[in-house]
PDB file of N, CA and C in Angstrom:
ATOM      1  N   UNK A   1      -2.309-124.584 -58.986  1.00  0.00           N
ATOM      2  CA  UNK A   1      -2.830-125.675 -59.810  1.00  0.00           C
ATOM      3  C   UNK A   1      -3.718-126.609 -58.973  1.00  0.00           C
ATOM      4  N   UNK A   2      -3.354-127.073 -57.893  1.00  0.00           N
ATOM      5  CA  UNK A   2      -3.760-128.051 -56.973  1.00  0.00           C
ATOM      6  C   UNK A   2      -5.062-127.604 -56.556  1.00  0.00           C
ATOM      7  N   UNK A   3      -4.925-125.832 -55.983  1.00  0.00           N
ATOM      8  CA  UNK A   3      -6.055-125.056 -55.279  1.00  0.00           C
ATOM      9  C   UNK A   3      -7.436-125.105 -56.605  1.00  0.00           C
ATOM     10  N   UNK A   4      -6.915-124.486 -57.906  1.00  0.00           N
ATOM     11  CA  UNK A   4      -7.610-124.814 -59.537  1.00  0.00           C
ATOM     12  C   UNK A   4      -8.598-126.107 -58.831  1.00  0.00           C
ATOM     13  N   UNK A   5      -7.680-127.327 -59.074  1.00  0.00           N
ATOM     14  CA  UNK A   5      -8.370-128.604 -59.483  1.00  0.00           C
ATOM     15  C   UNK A   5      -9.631-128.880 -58.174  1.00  0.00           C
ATOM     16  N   UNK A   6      -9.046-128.670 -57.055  1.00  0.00           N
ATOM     17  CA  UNK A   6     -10.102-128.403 -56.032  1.00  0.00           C
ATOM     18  C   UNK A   6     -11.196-127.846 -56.008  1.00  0.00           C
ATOM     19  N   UNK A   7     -11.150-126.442 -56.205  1.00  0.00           N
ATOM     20  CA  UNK A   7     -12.007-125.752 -56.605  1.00  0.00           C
ATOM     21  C   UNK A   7     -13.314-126.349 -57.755  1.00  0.00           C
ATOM     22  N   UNK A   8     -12.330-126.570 -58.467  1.00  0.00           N
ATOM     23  CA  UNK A   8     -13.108-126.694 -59.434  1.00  0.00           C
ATOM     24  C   UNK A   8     -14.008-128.372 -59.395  1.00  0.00           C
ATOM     25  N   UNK A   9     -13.112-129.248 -58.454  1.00  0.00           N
ATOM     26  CA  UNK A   9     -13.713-130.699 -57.795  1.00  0.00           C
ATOM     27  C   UNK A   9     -15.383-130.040 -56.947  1.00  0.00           C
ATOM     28  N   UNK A  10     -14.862-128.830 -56.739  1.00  0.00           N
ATOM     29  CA  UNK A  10     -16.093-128.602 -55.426  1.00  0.00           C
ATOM     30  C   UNK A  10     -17.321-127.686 -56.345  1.00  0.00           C
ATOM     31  N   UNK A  11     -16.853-127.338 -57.905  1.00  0.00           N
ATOM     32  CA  UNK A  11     -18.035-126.416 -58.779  1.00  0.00           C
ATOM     33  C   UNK A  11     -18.912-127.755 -58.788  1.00  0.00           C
ATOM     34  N   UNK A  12     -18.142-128.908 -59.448  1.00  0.00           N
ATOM     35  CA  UNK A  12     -18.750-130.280 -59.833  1.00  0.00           C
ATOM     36  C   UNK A  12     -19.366-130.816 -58.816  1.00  0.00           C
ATOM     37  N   UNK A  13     -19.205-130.846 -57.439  1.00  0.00           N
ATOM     38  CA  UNK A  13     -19.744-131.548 -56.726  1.00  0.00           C
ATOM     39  C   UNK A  13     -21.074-130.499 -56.273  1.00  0.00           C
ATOM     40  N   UNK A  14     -21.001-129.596 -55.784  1.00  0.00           N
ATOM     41  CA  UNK A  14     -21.806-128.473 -55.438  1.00  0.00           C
ATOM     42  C   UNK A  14     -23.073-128.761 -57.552  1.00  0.00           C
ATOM     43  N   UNK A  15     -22.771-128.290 -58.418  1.00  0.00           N
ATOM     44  CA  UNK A  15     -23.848-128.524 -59.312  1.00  0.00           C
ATOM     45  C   UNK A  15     -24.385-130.034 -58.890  1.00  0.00           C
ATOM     46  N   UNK A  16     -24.098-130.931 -59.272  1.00  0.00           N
ATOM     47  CA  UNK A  16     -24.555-132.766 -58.926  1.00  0.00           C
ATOM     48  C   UNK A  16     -25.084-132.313 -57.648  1.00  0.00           C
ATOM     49  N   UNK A  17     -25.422-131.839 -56.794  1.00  0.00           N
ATOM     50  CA  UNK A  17     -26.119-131.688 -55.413  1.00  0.00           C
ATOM     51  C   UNK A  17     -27.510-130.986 -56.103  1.00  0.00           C
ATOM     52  N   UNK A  18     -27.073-129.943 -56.354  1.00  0.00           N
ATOM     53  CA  UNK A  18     -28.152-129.300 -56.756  1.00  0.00           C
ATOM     54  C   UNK A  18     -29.435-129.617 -57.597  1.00  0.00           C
ATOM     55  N   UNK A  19     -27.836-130.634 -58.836  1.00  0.00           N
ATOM     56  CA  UNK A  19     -29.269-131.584 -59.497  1.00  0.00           C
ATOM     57  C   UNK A  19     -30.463-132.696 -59.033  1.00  0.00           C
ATOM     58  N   UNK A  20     -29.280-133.485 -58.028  1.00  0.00           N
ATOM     59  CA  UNK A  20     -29.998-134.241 -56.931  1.00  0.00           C
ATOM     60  C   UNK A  20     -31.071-133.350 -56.336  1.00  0.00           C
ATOM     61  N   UNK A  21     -31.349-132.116 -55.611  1.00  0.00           N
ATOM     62  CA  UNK A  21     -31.880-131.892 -54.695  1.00  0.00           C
ATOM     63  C   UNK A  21     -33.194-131.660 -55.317  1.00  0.00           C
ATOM     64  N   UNK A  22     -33.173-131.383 -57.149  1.00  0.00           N
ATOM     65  CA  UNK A  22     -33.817-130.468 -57.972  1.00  0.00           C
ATOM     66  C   UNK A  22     -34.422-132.247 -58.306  1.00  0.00           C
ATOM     67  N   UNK A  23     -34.132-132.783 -58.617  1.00  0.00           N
ATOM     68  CA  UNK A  23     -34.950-134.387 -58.793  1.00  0.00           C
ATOM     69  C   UNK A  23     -35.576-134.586 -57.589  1.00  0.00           C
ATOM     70  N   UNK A  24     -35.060-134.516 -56.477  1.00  0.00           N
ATOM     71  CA  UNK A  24     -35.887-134.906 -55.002  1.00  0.00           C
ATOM     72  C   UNK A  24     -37.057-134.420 -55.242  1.00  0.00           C
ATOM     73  N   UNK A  25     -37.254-132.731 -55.023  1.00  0.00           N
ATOM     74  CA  UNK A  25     -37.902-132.089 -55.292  1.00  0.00           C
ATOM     75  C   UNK A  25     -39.327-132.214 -56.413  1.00  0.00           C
ATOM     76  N   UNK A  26     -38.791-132.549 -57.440  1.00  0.00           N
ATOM     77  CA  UNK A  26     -39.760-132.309 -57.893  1.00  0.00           C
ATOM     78  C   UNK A  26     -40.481-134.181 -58.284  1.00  0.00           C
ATOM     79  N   UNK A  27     -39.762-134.861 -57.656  1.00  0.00           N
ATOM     80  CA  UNK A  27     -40.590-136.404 -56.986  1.00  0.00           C
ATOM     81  C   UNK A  27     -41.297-136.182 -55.929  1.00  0.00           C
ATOM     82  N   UNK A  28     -41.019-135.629 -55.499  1.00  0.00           N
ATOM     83  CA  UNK A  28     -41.926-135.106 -53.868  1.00  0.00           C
ATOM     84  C   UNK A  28     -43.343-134.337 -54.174  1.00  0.00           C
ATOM     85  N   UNK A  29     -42.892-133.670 -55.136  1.00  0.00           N
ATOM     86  CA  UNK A  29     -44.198-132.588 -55.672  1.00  0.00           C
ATOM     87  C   UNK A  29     -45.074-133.521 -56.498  1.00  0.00           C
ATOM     88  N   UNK A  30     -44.162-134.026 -57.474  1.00  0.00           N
ATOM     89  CA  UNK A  30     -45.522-135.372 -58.510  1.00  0.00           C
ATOM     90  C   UNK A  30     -46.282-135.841 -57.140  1.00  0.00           C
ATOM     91  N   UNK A  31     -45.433-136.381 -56.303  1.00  0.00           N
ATOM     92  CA  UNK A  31     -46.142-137.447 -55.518  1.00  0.00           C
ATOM     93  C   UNK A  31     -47.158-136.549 -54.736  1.00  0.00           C
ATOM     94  N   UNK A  32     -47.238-135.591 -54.073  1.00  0.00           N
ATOM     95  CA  UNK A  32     -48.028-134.407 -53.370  1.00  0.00           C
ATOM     96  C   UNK A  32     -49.481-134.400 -54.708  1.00  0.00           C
ATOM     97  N   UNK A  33     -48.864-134.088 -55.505  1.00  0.00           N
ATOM     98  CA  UNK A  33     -50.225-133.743 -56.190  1.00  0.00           C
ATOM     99  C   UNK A  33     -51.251-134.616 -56.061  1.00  0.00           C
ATOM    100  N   UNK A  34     -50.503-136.234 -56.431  1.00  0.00           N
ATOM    101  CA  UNK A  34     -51.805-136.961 -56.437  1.00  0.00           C
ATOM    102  C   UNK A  34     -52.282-136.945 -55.116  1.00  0.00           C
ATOM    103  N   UNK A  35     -51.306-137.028 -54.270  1.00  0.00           N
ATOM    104  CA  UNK A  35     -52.438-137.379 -52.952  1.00  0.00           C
ATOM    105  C   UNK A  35     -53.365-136.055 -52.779  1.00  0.00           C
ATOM    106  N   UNK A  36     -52.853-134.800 -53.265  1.00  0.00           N
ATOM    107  CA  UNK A  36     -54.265-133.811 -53.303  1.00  0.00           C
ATOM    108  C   UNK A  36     -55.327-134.518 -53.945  1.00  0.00           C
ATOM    109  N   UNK A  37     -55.107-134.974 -55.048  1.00  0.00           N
ATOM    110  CA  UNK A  37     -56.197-135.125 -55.820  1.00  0.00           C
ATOM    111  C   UNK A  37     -56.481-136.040 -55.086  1.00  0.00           C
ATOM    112  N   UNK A  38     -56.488-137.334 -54.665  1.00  0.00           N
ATOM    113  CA  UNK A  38     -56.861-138.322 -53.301  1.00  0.00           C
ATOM    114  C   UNK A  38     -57.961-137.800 -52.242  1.00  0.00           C
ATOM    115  N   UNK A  39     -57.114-136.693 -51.542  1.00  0.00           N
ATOM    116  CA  UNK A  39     -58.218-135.876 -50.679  1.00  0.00           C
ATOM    117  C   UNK A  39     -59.434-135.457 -51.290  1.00  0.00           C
ATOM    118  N   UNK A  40     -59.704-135.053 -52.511  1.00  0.00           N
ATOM    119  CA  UNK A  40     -60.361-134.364 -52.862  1.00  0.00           C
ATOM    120  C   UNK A  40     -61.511-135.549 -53.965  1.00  0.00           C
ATOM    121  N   UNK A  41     -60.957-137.007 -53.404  1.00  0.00           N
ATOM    122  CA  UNK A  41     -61.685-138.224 -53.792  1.00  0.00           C
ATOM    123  C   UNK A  41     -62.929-138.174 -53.861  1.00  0.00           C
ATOM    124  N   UNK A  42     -64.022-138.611 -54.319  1.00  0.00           N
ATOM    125  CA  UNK A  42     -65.151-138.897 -54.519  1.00  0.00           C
ATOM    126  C   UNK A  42     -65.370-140.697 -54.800  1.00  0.00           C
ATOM    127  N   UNK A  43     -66.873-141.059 -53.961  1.00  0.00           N
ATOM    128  CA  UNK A  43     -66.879-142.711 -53.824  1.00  0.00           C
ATOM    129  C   UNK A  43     -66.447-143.400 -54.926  1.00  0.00           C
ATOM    130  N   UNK A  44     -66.520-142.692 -56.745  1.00  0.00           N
ATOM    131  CA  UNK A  44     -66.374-143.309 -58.027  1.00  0.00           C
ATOM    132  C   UNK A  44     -65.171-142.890 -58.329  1.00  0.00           C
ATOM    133  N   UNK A  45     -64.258-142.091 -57.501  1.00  0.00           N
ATOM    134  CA  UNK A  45     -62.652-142.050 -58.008  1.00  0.00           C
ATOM    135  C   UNK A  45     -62.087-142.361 -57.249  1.00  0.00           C
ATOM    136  N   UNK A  46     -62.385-142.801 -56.019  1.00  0.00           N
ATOM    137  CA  UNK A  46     -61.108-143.336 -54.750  1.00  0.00           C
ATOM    138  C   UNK A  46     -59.889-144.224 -55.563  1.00  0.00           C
ATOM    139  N   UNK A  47     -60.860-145.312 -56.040  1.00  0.00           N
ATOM    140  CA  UNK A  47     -60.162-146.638 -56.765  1.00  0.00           C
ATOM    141  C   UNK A  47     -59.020-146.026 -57.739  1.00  0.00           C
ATOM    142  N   UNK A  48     -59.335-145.101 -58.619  1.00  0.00           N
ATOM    143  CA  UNK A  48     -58.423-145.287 -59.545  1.00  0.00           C
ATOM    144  C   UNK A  48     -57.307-143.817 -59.087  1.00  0.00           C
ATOM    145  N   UNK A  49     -57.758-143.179 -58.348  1.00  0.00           N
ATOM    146  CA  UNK A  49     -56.650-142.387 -57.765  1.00  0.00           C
ATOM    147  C   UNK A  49     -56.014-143.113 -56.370  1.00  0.00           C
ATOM    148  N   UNK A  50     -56.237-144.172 -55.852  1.00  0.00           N
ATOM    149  CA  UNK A  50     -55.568-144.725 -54.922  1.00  0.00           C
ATOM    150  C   UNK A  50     -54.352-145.421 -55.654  1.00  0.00           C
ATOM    151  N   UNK A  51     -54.841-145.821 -56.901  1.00  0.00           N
ATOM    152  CA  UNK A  51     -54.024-147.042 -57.813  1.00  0.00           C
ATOM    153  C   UNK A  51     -52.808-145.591 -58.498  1.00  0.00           C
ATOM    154  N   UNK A  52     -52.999-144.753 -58.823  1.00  0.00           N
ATOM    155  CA  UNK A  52     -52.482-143.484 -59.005  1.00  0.00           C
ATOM    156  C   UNK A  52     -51.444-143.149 -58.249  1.00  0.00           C
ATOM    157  N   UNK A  53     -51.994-143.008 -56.870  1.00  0.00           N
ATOM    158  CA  UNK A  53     -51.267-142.832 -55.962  1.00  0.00           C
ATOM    159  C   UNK A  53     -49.795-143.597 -55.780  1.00  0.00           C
ATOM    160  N   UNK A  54     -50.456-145.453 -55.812  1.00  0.00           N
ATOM    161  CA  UNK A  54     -49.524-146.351 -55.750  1.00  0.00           C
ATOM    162  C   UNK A  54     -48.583-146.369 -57.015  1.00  0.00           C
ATOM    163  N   UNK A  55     -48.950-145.966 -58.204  1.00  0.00           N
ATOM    164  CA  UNK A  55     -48.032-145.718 -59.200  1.00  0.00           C
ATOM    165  C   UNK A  55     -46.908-145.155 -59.098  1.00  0.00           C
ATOM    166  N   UNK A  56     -47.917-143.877 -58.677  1.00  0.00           N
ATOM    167  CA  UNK A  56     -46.237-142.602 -57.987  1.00  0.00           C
ATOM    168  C   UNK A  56     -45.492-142.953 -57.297  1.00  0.00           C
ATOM    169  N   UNK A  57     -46.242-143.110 -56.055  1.00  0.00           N
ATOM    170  CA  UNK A  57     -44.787-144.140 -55.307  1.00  0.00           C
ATOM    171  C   UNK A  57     -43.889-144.755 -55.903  1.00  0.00           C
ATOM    172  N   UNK A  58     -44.220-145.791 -56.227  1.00  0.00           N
ATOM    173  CA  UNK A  58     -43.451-146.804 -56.990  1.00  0.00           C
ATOM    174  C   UNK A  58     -42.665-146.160 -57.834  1.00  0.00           C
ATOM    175  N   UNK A  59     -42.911-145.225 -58.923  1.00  0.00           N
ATOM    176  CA  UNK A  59     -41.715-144.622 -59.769  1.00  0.00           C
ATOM    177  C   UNK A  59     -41.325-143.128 -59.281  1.00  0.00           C
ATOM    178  N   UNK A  60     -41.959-142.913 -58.041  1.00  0.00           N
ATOM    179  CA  UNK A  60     -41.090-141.677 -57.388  1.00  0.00           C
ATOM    180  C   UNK A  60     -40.598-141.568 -56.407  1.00  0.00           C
ATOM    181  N   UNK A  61     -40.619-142.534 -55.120  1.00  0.00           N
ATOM    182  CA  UNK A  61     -40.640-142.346 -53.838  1.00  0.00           C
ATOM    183  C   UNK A  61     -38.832-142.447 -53.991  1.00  0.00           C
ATOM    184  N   UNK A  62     -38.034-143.376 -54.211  1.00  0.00           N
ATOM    185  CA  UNK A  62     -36.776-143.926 -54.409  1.00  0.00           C
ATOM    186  C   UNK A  62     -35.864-142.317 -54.382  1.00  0.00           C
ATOM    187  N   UNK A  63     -36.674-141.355 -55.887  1.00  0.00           N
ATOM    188  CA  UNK A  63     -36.187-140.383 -55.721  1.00  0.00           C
ATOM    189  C   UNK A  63     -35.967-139.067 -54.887  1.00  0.00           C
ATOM    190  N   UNK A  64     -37.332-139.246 -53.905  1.00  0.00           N
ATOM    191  CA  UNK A  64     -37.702-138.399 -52.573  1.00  0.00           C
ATOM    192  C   UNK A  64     -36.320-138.458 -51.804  1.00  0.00           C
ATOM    193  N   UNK A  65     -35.640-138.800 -51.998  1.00  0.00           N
ATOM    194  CA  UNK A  65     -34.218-138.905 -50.677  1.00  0.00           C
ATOM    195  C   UNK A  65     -34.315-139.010 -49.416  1.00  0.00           C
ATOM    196  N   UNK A  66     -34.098-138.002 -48.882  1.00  0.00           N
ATOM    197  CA  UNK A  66     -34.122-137.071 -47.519  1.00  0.00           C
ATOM    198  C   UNK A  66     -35.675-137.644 -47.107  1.00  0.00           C
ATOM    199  N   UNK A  67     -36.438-137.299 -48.103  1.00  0.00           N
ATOM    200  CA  UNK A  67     -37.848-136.972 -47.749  1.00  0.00           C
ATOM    201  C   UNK A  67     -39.091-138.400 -48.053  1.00  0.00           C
ATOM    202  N   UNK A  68     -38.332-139.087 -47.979  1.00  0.00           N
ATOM    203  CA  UNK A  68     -38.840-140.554 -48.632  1.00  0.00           C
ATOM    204  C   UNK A  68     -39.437-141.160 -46.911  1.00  0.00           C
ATOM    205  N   UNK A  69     -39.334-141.307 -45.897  1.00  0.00           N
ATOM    206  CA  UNK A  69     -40.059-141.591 -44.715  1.00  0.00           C
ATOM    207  C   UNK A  69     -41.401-140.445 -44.586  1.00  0.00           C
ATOM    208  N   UNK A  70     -40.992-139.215 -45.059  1.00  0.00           N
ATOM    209  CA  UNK A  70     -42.164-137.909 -44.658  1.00  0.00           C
ATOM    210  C   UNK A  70     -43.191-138.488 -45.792  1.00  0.00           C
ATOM    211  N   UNK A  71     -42.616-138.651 -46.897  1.00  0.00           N
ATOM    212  CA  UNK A  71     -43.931-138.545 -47.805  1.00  0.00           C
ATOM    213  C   UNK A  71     -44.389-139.641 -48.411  1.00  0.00           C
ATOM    214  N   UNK A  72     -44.277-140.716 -47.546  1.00  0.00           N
ATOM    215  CA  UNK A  72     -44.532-142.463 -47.526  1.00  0.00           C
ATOM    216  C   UNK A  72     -45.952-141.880 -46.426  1.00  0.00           C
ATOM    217  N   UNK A  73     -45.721-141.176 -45.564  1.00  0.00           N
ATOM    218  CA  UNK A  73     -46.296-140.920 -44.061  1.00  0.00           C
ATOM    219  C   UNK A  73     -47.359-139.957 -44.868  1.00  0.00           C
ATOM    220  N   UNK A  74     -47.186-138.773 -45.198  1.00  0.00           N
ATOM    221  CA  UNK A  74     -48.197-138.346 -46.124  1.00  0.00           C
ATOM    222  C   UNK A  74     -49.295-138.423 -47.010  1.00  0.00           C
ATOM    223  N   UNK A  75     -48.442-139.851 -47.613  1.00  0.00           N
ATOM    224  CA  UNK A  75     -49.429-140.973 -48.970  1.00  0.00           C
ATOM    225  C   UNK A  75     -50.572-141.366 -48.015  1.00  0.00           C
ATOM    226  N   UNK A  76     -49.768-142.065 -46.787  1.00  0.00           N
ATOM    227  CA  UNK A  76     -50.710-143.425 -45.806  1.00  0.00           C
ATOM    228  C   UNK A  76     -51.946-142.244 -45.166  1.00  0.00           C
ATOM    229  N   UNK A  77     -51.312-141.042 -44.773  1.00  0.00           N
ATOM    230  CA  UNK A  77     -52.623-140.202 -44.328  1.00  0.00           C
ATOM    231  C   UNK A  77     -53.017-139.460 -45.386  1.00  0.00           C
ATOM    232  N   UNK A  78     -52.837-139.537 -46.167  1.00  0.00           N
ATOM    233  CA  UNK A  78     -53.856-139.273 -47.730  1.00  0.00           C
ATOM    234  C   UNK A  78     -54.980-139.756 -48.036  1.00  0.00           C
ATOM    235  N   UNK A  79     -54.432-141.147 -47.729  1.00  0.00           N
ATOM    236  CA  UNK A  79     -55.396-142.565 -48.165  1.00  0.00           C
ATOM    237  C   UNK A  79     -56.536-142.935 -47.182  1.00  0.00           C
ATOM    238  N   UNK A  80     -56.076-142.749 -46.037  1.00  0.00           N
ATOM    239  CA  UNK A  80     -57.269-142.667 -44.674  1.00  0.00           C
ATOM    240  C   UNK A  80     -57.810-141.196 -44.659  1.00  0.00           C
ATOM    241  N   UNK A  81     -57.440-140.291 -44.917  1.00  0.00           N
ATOM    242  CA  UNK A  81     -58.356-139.410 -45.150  1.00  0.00           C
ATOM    243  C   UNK A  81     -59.537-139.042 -45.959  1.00  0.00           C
ATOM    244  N   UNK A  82     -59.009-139.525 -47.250  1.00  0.00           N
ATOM    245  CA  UNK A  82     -60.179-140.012 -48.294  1.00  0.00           C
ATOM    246  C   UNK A  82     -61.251-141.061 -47.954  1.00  0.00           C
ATOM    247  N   UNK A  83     -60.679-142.269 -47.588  1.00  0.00           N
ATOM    248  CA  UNK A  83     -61.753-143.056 -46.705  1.00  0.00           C
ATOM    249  C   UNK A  83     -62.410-142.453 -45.986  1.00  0.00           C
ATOM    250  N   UNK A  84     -62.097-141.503 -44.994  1.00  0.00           N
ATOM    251  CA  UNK A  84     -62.683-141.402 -43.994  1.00  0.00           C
ATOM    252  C   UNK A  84     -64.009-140.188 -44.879  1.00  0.00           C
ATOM    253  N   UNK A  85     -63.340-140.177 -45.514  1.00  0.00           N
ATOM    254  CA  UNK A  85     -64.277-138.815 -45.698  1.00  0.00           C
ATOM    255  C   UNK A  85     -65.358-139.422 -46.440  1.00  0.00           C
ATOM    256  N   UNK A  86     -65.314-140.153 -47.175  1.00  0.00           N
ATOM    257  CA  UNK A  86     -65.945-140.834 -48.405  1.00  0.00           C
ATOM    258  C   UNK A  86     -66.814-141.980 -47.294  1.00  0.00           C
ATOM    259  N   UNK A  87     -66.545-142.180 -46.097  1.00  0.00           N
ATOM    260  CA  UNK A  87     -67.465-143.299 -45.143  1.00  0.00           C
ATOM    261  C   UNK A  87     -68.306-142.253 -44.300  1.00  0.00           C
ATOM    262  N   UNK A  88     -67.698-141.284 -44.285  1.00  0.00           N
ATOM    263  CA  UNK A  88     -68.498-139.809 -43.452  1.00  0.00           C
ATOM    264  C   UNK A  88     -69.834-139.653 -44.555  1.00  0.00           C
ATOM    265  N   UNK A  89     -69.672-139.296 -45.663  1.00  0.00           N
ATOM    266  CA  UNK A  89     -70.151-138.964 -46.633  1.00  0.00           C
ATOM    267  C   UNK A  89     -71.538-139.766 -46.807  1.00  0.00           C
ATOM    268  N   UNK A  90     -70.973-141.096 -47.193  1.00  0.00           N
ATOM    269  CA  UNK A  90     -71.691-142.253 -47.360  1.00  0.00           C
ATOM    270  C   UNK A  90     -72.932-142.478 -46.259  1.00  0.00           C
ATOM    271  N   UNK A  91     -72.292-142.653 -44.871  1.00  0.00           N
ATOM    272  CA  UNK A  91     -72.738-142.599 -43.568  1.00  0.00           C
ATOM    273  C   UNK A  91     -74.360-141.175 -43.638  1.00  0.00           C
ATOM    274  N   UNK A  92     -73.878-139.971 -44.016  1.00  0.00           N
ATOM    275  CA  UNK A  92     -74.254-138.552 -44.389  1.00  0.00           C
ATOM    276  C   UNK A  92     -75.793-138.905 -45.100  1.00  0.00           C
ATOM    277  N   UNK A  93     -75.223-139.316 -46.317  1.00  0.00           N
ATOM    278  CA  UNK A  93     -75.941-140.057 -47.590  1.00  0.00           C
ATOM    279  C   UNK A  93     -77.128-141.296 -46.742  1.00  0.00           C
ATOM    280  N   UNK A  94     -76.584-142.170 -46.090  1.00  0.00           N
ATOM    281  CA  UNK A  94     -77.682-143.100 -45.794  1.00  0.00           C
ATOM    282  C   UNK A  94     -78.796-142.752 -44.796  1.00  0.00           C
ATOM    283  N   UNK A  95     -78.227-141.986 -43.635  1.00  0.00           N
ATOM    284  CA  UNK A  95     -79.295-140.932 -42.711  1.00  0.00           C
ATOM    285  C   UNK A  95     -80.070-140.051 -43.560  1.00  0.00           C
ATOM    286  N   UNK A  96     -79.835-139.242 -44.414  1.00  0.00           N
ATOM    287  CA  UNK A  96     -80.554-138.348 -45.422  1.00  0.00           C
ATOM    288  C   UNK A  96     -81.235-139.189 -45.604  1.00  0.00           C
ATOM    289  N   UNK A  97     -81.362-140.427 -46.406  1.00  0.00           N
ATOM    290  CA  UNK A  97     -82.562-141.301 -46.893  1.00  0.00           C
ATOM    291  C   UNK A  97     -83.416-142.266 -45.353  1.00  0.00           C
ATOM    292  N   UNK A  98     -82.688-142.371 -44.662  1.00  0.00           N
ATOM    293  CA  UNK A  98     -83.475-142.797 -43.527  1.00  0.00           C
ATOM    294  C   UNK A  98     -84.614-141.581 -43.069  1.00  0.00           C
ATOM    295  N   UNK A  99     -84.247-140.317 -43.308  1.00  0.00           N
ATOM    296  CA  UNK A  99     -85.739-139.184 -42.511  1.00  0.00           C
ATOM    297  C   UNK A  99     -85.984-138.914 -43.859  1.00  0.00           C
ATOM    298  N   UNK A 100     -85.915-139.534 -45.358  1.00  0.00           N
ATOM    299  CA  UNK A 100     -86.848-139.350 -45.970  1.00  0.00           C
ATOM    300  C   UNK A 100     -87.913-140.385 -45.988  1.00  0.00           C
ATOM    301  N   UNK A 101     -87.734-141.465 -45.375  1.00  0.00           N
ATOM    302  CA  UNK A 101     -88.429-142.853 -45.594  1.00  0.00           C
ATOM    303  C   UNK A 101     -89.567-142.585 -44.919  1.00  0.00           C
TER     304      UNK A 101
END
């Protein structure tokens, strides 16, 4: 009876893990996507996929668990990567018109 109730303490605890791990998971992935879409920024969408970005966080990071320092660290080099690329770009863009002048 005792060995029963155990057992069966450890089906319950073992599923509730799983569900946890299965919410982590797929907060981690919402949040991944946008920052793809971030990377893949352009000068007229930075703004509203940065604000995107900060959304997710805010209603997903809590659920990241485990993984809530990695993909805080992920967002922040998301966000400087898009800059950077979008000031590369820009930078790109203003020399092109300087040897057309």
């Amino acid at each position: 009876e005792e060995f029963k109730q155990r057992q069966e303490a450890e089906k319950v605890r073992h599923m509730e893990e799983m569900q946890r791990k299965q919410k982590e998971q797929q907060a981690t992935l919402g949040i991944r996507r946008v920052i793809i879409k971030l990377k893949a920024a352009t000068e007229e969408t930075i703004e509203a996929l940065t604000v995107e970005l900060h959304e997710a966080l805010g209603n997903e990071l809590m659920s990241c668990g485990s993984q809530q320092v990695q993909i805080k660290a992920e967002a922040d080099a998301g966000v400087e990567q898009a800059k950077a690329k979008i000031e590369k770009l820009k930078e790109a863009k203003r020399l092109d018109e300087e040897r057309k002048a």
